[in-house]
PDB file of N, CA and C in Angstrom:
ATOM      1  N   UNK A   1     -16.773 -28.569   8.335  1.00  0.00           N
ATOM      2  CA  UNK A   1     -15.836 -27.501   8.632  1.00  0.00           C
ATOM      3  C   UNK A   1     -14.475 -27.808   8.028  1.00  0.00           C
ATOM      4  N   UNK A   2     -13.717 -26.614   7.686  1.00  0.00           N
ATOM      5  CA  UNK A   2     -12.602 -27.103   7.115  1.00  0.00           C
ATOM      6  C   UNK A   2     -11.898 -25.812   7.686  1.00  0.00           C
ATOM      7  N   UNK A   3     -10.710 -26.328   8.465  1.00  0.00           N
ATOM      8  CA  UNK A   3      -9.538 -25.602   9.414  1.00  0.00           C
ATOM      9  C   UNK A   3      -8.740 -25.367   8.568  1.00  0.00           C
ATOM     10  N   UNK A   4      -7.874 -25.145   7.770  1.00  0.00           N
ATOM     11  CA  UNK A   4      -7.139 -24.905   6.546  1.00  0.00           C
ATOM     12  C   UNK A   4      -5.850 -24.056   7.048  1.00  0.00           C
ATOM     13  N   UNK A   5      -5.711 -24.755   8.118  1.00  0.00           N
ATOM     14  CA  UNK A   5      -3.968 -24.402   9.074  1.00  0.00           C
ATOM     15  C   UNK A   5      -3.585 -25.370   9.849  1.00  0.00           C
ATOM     16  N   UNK A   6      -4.461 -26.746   9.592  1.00  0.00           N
ATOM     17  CA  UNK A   6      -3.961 -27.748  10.435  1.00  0.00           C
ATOM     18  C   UNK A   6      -2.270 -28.402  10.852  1.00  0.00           C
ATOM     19  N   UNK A   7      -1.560 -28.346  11.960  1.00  0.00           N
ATOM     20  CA  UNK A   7      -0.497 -28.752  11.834  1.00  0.00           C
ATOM     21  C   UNK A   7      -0.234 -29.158  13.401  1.00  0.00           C
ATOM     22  N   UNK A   8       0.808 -29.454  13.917  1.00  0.00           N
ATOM     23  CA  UNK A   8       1.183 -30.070  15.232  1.00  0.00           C
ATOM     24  C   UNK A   8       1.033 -28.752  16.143  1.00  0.00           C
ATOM     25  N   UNK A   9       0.855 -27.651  15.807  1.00  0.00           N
ATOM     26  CA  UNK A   9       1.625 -26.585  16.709  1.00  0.00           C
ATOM     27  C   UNK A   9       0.447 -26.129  17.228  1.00  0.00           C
ATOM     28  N   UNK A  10      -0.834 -26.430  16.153  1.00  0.00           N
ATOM     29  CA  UNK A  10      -2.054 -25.729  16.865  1.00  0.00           C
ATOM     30  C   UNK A  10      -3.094 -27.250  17.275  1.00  0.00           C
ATOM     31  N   UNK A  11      -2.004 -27.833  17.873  1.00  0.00           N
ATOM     32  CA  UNK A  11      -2.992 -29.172  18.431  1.00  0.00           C
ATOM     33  C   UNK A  11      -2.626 -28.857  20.139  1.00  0.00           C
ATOM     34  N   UNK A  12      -3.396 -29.308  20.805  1.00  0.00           N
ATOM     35  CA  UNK A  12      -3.263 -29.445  22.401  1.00  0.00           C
ATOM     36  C   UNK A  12      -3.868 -30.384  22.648  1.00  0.00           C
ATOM     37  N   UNK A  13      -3.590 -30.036  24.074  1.00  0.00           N
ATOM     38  CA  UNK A  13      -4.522 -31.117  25.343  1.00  0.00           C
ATOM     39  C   UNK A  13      -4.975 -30.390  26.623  1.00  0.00           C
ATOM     40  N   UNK A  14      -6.276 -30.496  26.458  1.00  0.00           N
ATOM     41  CA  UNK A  14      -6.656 -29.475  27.506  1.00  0.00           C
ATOM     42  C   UNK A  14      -6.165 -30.071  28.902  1.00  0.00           C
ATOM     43  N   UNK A  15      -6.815 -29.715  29.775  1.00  0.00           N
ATOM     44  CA  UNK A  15      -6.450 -30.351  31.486  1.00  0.00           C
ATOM     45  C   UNK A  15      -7.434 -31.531  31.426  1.00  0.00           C
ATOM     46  N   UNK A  16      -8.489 -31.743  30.688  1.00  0.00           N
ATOM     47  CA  UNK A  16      -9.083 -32.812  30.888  1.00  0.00           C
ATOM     48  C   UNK A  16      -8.545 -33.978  30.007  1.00  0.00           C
ATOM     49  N   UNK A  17      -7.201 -34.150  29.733  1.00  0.00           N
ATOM     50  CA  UNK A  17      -6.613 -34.913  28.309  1.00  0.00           C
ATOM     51  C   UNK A  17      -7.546 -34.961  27.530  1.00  0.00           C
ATOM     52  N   UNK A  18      -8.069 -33.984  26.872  1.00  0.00           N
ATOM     53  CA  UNK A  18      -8.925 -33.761  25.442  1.00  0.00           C
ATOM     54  C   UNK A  18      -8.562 -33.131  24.552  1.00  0.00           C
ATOM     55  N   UNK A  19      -8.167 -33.501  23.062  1.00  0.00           N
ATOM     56  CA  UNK A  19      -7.992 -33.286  22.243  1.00  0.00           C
ATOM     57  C   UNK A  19      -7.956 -31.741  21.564  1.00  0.00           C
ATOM     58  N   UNK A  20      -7.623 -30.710  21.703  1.00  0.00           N
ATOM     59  CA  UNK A  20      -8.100 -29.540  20.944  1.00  0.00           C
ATOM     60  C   UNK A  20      -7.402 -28.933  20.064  1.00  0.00           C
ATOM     61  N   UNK A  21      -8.322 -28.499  19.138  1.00  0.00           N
ATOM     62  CA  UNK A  21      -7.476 -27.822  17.949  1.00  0.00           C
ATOM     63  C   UNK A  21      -8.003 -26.188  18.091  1.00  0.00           C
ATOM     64  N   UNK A  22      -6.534 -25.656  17.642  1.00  0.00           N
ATOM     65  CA  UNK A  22      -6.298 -24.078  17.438  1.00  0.00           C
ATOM     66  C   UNK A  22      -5.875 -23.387  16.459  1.00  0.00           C
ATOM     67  N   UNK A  23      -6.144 -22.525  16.866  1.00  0.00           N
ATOM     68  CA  UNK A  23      -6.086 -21.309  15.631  1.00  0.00           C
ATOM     69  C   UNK A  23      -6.755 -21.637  14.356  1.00  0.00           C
ATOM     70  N   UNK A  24      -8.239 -21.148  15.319  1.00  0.00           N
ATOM     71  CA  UNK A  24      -9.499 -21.748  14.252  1.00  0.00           C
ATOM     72  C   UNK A  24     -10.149 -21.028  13.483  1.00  0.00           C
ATOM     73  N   UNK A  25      -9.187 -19.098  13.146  1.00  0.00           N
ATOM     74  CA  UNK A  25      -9.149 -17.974  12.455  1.00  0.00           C
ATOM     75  C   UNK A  25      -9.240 -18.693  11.221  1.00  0.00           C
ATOM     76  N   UNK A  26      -8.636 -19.655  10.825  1.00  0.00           N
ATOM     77  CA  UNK A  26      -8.890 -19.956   9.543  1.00  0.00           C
ATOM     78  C   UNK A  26     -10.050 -21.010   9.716  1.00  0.00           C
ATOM     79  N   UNK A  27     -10.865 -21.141   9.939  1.00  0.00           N
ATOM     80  CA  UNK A  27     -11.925 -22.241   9.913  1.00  0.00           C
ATOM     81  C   UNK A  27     -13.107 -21.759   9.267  1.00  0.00           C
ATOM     82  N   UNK A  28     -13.424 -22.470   7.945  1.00  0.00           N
ATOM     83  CA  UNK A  28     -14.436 -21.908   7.677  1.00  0.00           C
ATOM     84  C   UNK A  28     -15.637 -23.262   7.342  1.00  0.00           C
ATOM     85  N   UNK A  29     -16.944 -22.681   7.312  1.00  0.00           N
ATOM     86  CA  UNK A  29     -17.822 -23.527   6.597  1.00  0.00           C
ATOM     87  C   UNK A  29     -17.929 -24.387   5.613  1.00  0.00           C
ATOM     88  N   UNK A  30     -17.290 -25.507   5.310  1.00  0.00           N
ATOM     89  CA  UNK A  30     -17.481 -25.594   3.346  1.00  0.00           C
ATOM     90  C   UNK A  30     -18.557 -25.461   2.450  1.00  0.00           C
ATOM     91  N   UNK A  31     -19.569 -24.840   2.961  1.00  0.00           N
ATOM     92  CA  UNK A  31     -20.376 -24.537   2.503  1.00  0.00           C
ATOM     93  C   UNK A  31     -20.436 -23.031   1.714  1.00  0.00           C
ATOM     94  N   UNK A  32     -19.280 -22.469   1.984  1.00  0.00           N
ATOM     95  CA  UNK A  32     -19.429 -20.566   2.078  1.00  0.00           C
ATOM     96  C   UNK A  32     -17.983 -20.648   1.047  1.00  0.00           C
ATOM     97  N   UNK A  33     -18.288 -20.758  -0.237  1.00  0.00           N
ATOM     98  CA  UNK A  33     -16.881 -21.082  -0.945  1.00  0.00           C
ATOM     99  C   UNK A  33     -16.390 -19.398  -1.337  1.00  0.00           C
ATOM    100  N   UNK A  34     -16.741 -18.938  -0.765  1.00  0.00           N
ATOM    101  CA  UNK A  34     -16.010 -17.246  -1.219  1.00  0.00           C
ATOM    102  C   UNK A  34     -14.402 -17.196   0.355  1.00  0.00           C
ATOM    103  N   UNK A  35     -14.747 -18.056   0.694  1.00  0.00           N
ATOM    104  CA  UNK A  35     -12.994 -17.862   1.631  1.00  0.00           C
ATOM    105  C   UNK A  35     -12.525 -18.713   0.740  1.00  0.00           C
ATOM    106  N   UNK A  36     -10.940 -18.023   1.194  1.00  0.00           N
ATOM    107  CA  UNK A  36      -9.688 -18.337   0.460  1.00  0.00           C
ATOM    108  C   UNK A  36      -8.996 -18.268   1.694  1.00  0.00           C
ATOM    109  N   UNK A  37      -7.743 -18.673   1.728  1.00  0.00           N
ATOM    110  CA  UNK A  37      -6.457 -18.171   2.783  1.00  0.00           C
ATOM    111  C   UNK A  37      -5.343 -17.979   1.910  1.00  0.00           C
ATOM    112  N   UNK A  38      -4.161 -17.385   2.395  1.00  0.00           N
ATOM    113  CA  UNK A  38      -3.066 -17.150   1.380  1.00  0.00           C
ATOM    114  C   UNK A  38      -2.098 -18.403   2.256  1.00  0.00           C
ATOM    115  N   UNK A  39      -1.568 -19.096   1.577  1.00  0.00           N
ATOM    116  CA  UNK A  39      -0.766 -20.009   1.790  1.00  0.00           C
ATOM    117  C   UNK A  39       0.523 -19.527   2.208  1.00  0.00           C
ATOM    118  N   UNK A  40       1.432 -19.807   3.048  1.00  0.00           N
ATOM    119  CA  UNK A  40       3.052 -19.481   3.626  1.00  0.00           C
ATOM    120  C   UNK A  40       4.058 -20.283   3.612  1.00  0.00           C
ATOM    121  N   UNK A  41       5.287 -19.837   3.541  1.00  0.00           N
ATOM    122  CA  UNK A  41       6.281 -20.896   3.410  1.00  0.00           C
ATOM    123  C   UNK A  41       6.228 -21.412   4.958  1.00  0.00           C
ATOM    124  N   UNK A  42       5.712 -20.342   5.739  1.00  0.00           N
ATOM    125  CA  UNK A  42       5.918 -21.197   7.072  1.00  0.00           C
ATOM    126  C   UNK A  42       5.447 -22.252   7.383  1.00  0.00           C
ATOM    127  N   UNK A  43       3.890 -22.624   7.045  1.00  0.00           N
ATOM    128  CA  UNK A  43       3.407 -23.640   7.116  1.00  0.00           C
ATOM    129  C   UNK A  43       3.170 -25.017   5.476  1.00  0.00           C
ATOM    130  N   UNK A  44       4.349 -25.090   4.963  1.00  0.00           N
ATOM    131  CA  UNK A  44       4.390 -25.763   3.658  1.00  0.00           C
ATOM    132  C   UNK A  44       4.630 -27.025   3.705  1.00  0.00           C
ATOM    133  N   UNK A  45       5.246 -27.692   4.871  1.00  0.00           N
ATOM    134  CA  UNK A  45       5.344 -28.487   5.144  1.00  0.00           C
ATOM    135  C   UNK A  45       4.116 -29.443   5.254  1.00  0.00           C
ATOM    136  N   UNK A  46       2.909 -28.696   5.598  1.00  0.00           N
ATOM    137  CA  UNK A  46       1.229 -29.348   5.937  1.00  0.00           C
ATOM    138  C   UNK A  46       0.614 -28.865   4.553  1.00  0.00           C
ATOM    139  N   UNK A  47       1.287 -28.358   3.692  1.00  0.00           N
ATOM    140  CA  UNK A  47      -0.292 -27.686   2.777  1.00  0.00           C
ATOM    141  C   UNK A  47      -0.348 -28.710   1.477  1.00  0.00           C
ATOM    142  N   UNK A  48      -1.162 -29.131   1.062  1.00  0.00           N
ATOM    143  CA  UNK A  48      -1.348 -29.694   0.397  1.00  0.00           C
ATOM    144  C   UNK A  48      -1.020 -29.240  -0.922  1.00  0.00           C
ATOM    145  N   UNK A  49      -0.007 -30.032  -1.916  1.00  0.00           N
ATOM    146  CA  UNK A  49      -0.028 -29.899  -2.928  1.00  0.00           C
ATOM    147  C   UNK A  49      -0.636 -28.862  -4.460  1.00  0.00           C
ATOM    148  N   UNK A  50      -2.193 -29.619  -4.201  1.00  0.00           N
ATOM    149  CA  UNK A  50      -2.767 -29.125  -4.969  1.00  0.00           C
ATOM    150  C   UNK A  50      -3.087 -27.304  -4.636  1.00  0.00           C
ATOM    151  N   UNK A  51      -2.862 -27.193  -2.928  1.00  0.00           N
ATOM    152  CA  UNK A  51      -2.685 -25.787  -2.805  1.00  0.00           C
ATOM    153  C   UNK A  51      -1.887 -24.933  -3.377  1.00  0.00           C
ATOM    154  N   UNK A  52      -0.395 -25.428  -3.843  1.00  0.00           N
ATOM    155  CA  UNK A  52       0.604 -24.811  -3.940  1.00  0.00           C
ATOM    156  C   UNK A  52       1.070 -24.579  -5.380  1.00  0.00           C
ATOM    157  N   UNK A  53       0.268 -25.539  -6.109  1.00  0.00           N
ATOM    158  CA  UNK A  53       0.834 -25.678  -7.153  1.00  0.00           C
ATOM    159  C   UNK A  53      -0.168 -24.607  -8.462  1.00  0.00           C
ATOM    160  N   UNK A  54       0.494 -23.737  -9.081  1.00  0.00           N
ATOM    161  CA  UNK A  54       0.346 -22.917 -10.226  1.00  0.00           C
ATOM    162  C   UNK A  54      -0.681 -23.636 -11.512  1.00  0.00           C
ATOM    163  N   UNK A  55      -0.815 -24.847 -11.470  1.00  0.00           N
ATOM    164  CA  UNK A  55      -0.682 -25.102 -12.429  1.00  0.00           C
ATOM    165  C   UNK A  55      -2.476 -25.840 -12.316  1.00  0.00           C
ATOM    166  N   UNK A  56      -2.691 -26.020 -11.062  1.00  0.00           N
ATOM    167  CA  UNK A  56      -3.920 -26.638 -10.867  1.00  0.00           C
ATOM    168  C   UNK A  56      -5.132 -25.491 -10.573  1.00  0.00           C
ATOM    169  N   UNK A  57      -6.173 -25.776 -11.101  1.00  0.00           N
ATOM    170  CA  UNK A  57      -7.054 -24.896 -11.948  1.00  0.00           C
ATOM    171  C   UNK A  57      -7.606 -24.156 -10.454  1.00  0.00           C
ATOM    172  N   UNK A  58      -8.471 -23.055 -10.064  1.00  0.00           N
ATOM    173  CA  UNK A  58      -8.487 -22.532  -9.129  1.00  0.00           C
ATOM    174  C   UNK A  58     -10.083 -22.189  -9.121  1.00  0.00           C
ATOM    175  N   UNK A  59     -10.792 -22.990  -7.808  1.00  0.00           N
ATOM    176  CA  UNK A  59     -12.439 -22.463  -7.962  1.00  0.00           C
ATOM    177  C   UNK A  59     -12.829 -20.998  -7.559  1.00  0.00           C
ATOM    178  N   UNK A  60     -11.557 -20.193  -6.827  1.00  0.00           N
ATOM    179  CA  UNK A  60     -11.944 -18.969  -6.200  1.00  0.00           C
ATOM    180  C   UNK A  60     -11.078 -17.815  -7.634  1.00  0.00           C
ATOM    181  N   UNK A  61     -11.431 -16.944  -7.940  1.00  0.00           N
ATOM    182  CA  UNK A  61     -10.781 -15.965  -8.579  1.00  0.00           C
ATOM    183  C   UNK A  61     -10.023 -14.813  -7.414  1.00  0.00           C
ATOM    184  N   UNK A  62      -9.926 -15.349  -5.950  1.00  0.00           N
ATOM    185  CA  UNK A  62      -8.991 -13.998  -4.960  1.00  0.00           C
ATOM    186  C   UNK A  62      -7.717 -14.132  -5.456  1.00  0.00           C
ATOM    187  N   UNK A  63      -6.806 -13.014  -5.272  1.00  0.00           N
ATOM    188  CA  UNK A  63      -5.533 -13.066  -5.665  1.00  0.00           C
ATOM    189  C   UNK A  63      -5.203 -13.874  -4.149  1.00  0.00           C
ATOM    190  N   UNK A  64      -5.925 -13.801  -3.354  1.00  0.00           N
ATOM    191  CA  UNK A  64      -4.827 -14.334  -2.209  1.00  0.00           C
ATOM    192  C   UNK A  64      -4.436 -15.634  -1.745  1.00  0.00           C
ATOM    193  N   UNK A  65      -5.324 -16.697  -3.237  1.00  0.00           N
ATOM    194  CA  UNK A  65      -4.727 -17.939  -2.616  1.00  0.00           C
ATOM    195  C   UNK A  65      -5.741 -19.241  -2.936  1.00  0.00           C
ATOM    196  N   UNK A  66      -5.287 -19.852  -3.473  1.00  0.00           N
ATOM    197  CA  UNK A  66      -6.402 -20.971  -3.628  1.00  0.00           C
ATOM    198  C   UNK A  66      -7.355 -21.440  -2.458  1.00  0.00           C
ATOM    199  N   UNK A  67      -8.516 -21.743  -2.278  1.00  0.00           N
ATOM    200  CA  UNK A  67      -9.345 -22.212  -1.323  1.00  0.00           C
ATOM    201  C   UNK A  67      -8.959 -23.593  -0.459  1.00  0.00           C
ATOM    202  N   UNK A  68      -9.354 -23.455   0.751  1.00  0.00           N
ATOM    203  CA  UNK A  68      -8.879 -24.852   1.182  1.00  0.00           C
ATOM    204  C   UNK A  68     -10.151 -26.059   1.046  1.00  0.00           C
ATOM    205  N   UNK A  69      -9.606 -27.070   1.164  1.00  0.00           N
ATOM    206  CA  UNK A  69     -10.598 -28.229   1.198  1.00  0.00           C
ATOM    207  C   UNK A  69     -10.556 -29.573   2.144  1.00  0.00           C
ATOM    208  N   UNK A  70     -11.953 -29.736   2.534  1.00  0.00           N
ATOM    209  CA  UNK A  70     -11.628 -30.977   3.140  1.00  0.00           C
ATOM    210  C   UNK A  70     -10.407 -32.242   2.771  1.00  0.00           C
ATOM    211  N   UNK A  71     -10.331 -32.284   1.905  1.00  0.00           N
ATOM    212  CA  UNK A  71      -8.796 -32.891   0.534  1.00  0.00           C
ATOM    213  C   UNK A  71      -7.699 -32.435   1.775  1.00  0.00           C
ATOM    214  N   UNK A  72      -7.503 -30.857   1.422  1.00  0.00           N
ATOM    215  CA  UNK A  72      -6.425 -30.445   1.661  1.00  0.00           C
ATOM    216  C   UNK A  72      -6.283 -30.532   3.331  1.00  0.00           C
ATOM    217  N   UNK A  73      -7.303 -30.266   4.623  1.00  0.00           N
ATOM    218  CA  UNK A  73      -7.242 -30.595   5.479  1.00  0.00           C
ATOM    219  C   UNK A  73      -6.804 -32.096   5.847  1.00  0.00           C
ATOM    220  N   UNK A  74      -6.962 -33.056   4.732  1.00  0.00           N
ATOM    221  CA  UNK A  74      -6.735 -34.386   5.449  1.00  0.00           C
ATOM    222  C   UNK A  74      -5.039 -34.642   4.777  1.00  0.00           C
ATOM    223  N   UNK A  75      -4.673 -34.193   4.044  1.00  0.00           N
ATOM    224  CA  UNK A  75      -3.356 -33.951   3.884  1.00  0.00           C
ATOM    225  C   UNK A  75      -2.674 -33.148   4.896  1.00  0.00           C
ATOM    226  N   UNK A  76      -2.809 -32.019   5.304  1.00  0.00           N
ATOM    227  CA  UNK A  76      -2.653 -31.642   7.107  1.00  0.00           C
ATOM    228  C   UNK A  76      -2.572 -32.332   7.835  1.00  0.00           C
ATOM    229  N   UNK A  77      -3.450 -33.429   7.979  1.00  0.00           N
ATOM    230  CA  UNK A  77      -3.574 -34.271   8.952  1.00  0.00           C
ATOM    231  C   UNK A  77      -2.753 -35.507   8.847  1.00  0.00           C
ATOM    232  N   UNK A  78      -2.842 -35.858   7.983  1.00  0.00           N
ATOM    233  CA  UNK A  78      -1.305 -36.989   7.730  1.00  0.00           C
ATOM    234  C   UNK A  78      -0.229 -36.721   8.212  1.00  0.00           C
ATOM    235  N   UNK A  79       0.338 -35.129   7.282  1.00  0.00           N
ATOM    236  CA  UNK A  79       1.834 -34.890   7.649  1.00  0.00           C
ATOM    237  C   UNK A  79       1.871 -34.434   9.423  1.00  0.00           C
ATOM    238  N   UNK A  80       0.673 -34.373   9.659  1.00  0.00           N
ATOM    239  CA  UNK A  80       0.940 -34.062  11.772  1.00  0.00           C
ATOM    240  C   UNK A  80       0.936 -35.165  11.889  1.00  0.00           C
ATOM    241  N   UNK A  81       0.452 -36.454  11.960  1.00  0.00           N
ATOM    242  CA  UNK A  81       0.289 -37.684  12.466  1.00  0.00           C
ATOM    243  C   UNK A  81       1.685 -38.309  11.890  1.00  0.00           C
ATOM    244  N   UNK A  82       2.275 -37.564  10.839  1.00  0.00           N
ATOM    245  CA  UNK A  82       3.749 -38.012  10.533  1.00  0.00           C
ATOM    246  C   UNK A  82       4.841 -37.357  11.395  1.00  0.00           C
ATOM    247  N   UNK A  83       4.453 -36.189  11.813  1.00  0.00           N
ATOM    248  CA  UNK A  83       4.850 -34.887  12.442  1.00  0.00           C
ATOM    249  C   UNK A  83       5.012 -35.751  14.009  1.00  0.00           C
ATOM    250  N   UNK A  84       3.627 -36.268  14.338  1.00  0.00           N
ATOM    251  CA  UNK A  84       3.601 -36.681  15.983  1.00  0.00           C
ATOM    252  C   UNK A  84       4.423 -37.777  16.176  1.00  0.00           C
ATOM    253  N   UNK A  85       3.909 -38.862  15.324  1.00  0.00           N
ATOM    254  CA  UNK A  85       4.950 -40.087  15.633  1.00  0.00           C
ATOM    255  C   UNK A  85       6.346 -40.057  15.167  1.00  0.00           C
ATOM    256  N   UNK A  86       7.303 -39.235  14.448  1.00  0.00           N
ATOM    257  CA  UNK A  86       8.765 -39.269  14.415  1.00  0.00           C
ATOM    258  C   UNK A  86       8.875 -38.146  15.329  1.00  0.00           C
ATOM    259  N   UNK A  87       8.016 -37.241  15.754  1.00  0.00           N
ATOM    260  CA  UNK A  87       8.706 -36.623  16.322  1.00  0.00           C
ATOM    261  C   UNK A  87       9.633 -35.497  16.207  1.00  0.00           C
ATOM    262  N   UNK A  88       9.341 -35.022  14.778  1.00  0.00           N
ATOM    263  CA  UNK A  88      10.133 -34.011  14.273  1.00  0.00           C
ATOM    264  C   UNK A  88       9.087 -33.647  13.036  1.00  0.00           C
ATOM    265  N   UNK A  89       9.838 -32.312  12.482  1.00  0.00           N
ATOM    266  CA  UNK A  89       8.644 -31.862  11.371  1.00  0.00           C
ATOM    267  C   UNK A  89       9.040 -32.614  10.078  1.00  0.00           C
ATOM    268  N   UNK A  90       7.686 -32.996   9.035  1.00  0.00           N
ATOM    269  CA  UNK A  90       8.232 -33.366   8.223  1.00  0.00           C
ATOM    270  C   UNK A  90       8.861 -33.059   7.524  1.00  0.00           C
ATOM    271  N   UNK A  91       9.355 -33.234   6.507  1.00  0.00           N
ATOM    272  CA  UNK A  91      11.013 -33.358   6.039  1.00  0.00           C
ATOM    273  C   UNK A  91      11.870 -32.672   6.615  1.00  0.00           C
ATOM    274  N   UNK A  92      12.308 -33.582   7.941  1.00  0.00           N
ATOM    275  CA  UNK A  92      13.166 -32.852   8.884  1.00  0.00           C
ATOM    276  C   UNK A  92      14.490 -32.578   8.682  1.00  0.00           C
ATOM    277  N   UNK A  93      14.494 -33.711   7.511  1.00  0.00           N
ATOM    278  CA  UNK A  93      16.213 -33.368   6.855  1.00  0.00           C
ATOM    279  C   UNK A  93      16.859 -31.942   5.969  1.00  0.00           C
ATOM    280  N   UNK A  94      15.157 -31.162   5.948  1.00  0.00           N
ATOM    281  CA  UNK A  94      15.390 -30.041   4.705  1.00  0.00           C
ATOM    282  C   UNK A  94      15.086 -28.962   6.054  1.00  0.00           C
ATOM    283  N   UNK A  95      15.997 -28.121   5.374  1.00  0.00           N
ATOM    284  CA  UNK A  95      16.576 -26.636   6.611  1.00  0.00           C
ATOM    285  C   UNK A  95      15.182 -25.846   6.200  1.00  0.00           C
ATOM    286  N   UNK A  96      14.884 -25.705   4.715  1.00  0.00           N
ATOM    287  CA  UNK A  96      14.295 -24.812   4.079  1.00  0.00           C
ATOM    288  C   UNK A  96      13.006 -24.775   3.193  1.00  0.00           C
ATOM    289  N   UNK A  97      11.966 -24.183   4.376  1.00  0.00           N
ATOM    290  CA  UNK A  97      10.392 -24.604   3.980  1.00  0.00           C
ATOM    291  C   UNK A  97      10.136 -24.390   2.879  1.00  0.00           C
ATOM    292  N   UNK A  98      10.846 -23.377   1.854  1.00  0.00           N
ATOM    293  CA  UNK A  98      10.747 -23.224   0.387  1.00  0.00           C
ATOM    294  C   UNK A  98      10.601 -24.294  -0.516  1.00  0.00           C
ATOM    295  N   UNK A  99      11.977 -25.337   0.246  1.00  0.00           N
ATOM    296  CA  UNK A  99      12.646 -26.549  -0.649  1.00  0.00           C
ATOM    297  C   UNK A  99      11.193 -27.646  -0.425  1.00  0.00           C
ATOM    298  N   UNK A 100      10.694 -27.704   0.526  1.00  0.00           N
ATOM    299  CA  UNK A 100       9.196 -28.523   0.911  1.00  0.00           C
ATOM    300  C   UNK A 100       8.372 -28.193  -0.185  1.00  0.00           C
ATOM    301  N   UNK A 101       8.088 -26.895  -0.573  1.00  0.00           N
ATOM    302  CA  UNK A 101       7.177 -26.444  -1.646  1.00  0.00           C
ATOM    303  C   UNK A 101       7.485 -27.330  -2.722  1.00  0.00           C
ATOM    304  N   UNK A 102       9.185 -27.628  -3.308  1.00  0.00           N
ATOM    305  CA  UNK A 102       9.292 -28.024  -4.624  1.00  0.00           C
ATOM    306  C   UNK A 102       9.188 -29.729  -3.877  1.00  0.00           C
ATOM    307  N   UNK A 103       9.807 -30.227  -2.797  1.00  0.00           N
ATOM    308  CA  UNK A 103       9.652 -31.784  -3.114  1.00  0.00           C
ATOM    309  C   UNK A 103       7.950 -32.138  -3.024  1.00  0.00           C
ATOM    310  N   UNK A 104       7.122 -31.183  -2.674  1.00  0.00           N
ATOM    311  CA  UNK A 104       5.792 -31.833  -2.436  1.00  0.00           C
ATOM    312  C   UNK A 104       5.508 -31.743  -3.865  1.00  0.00           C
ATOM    313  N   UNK A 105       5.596 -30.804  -4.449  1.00  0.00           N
ATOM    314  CA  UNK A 105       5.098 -30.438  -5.704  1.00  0.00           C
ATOM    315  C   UNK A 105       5.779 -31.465  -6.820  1.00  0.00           C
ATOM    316  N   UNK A 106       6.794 -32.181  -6.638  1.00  0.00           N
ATOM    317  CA  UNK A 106       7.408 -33.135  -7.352  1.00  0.00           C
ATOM    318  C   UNK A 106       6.935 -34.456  -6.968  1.00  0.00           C
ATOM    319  N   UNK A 107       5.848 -34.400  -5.813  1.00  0.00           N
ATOM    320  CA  UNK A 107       5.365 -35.874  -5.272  1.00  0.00           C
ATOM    321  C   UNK A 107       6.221 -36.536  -4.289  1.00  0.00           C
ATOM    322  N   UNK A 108       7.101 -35.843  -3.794  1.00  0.00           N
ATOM    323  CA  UNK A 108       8.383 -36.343  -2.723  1.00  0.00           C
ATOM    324  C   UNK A 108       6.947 -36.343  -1.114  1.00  0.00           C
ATOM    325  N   UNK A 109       7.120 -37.473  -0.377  1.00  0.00           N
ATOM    326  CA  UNK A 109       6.587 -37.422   0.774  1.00  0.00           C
ATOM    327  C   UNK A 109       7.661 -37.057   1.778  1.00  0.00           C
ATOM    328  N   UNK A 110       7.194 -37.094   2.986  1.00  0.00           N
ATOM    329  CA  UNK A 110       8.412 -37.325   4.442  1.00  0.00           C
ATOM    330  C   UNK A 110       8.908 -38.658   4.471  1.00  0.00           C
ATOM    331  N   UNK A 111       9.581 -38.777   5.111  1.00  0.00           N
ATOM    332  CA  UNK A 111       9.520 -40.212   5.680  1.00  0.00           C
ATOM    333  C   UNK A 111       9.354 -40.628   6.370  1.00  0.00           C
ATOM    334  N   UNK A 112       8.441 -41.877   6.625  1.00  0.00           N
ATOM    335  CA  UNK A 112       7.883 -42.648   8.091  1.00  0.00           C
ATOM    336  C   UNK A 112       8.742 -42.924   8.774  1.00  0.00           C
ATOM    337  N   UNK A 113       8.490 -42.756  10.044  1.00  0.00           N
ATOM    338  CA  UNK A 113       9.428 -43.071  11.595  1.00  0.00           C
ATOM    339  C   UNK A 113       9.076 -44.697  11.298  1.00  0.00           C
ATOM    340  N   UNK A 114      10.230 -45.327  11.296  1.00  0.00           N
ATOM    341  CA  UNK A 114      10.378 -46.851  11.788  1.00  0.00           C
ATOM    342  C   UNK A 114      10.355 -47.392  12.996  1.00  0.00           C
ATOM    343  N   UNK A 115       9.809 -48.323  13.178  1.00  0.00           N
ATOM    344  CA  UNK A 115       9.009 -48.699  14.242  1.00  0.00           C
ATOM    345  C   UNK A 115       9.551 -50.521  14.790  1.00  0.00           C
TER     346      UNK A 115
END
């Protein structure tokens, strides 16, 4: 399965302290490669690179957006586990989810909470 909106906001804890993930509208099979999602500045902070970027070759022909991938889900999952332990979103120093688009796309990470 590949969730292809992973981020801190759609993580919980049920009443039994168990783990759950939401907003599973985007969840699809990886088996069923005809979904796509359209990518947002809102969530740019989690999307992986190779999502965002123009320039990297595209297996779906939809106008609405390159396909997600297990790849790109585990890049989600980093920047939340970067997200959970500082405690703030990544690159918390930038006002403007746009500006995330160009430092990811330039290879700029967050920065790790020191410990």
């Amino acid at each position: 399965l590949v969730h292809g909106d992973l981020r801190g906001s759609n993580i919980f804890l049920n009443y039994g302290g168990k783990v759950v993930i939401a907003d599973v509208g985007m969840v699809y099979i990886t088996d069923t490669p005809e979904f796509t999602m359209m990518q947002s500045a809102a969530t740019a902070r989690w999307t992986a690179p190779e999502l965002m970027d123009p320039k990297v070759p595209r297996q779906s022909t939809s106008i609405e957006g390159p396909d997600c991938t297990t790849q790109s889900d585990v890049f989600a999952f980093a920047m939340t586990i970067v997200q959970i332990f500082s405690e703030a979103l990544p690159f918390r120093h930038v006002n403007n989810d746009t500006t995330c688009i160009f430092l990811i796309l330039r290879g700029q990470r967050p920065e790790l909470p020191q410990y």
